[in-house]
C-alpha atoms as a PDB file:
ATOM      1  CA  UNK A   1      27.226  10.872  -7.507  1.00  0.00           C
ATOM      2  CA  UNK A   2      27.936   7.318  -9.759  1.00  0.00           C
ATOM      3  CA  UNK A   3      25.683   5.768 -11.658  1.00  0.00           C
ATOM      4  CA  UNK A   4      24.233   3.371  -9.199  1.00  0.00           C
ATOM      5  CA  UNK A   5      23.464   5.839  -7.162  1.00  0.00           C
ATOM      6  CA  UNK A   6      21.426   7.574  -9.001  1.00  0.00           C
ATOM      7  CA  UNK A   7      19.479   4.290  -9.595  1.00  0.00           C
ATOM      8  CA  UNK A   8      18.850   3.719  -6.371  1.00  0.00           C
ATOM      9  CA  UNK A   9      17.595   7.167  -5.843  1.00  0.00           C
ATOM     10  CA  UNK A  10      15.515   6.867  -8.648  1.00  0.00           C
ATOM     11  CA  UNK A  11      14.063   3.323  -7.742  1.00  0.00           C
ATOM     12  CA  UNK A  12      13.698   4.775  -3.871  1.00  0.00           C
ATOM     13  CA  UNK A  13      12.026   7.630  -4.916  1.00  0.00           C
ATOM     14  CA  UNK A  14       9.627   5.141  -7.106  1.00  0.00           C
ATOM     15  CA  UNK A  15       8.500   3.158  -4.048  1.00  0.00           C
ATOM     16  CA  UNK A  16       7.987   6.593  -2.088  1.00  0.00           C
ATOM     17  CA  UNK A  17       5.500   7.742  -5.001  1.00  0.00           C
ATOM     18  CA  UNK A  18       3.942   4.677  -4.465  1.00  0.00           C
ATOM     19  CA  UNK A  19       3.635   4.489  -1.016  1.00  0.00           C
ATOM     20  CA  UNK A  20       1.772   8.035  -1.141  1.00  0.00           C
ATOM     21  CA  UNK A  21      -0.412   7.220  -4.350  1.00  0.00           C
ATOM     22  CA  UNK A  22      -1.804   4.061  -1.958  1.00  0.00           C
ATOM     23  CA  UNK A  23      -1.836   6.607   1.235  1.00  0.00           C
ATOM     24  CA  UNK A  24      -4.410   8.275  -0.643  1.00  0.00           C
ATOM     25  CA  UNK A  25      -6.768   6.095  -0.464  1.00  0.00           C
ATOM     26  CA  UNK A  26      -7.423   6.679   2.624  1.00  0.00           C
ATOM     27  CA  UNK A  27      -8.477  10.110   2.814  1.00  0.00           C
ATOM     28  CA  UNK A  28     -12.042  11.150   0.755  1.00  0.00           C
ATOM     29  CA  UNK A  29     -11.227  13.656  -1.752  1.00  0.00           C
ATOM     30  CA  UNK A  30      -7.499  12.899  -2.390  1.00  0.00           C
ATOM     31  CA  UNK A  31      -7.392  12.051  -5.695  1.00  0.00           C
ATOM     32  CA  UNK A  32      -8.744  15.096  -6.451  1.00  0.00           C
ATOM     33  CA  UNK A  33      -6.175  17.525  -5.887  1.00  0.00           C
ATOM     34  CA  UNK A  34      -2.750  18.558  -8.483  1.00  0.00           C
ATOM     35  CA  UNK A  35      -0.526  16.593  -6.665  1.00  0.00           C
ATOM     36  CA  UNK A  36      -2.272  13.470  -6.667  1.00  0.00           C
ATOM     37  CA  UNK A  37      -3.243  13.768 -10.619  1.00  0.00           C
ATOM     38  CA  UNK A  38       0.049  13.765 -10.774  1.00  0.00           C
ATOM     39  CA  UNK A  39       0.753  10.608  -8.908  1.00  0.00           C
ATOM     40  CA  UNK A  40      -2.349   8.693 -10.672  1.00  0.00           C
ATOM     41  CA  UNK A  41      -0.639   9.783 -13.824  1.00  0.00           C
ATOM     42  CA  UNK A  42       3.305   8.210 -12.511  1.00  0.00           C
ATOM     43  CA  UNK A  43       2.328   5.344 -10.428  1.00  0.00           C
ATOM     44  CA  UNK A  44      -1.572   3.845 -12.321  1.00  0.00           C
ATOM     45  CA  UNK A  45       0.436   2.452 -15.289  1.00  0.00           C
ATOM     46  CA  UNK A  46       2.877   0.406 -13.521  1.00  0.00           C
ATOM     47  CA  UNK A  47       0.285  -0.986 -10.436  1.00  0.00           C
ATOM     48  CA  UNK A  48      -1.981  -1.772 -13.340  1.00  0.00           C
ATOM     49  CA  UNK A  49       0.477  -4.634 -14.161  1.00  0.00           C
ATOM     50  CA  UNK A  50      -0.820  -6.338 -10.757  1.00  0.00           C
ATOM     51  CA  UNK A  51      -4.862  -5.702 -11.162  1.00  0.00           C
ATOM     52  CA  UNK A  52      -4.804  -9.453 -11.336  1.00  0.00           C
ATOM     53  CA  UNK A  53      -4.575 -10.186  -7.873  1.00  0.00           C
ATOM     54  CA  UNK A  54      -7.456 -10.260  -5.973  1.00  0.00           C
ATOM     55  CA  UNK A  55      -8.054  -8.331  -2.944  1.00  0.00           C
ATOM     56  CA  UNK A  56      -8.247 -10.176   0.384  1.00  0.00           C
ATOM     57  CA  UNK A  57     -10.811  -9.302   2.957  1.00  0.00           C
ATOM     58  CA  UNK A  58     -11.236  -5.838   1.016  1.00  0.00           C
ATOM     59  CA  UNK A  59      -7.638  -4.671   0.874  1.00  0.00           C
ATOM     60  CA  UNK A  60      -5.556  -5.188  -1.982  1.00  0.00           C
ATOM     61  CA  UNK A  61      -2.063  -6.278  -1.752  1.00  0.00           C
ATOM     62  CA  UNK A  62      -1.135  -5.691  -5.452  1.00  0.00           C
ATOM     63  CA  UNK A  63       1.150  -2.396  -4.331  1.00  0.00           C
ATOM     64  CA  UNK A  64       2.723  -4.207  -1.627  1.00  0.00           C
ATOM     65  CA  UNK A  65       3.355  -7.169  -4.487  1.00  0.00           C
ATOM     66  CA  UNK A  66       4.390  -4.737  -6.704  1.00  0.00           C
ATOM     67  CA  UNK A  67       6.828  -2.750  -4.376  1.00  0.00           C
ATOM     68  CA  UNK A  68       8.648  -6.075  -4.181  1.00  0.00           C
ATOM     69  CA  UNK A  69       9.029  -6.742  -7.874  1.00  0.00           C
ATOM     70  CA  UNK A  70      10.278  -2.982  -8.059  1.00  0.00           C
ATOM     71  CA  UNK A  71      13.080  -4.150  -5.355  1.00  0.00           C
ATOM     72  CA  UNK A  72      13.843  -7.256  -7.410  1.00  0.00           C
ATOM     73  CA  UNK A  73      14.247  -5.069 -10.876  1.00  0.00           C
ATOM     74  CA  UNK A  74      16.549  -2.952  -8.705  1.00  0.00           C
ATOM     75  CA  UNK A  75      18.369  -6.118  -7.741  1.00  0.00           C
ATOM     76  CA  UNK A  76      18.717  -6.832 -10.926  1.00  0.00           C
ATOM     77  CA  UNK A  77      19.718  -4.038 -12.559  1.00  0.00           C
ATOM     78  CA  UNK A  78      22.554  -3.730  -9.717  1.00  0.00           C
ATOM     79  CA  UNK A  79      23.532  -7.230 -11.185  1.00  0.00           C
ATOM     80  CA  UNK A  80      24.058  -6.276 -14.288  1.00  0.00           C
ATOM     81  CA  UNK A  81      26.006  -3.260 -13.560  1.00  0.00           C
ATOM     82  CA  UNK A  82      28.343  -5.383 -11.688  1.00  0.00           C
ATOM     83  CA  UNK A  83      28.175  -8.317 -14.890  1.00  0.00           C
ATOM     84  CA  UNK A  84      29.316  -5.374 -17.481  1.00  0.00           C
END
């Protein structure tokens, strides 16, 4: 397995976390359990970053926003790889 692979595992398995840290939400009493600690604990820090945008209607769009800057720092770290 190279190096960019392992990246792009890494950065996949990033967005999956987040995905599931925002499925949460929708279920009363998720946040409660291990696993789910767990996620507040990897994902919270880095979709803190986007508490700035405000939700529309009642539903935030700061993940989505923030999955897409994750896919651009992936971008970009394939572009340096390929610089160097």
């Amino acid at each position: 397995m190279g190096i960019l692979s392992l990246i792009s595992s890494l950065f996949s398995l990033y967005s999956f976390l987040i995905i599931a840290y925002c499925l949460l939400s929708w279920f009363p009493g998720a946040y409660q359990t291990q696993l789910s600690q767990l996620l507040i604990k990897v994902c919270q820090p880095y979709l803190r970053l986007f508490d700035f945008i405000p939700p529309i209607a009642g539903i935030s769009f700061a993940p989505v926003v923030a999955l897409i800057v994750l896919q651009f720092v992936e971008k970009g770290v394939f572009m340096l790889f390929y610089l160097f």
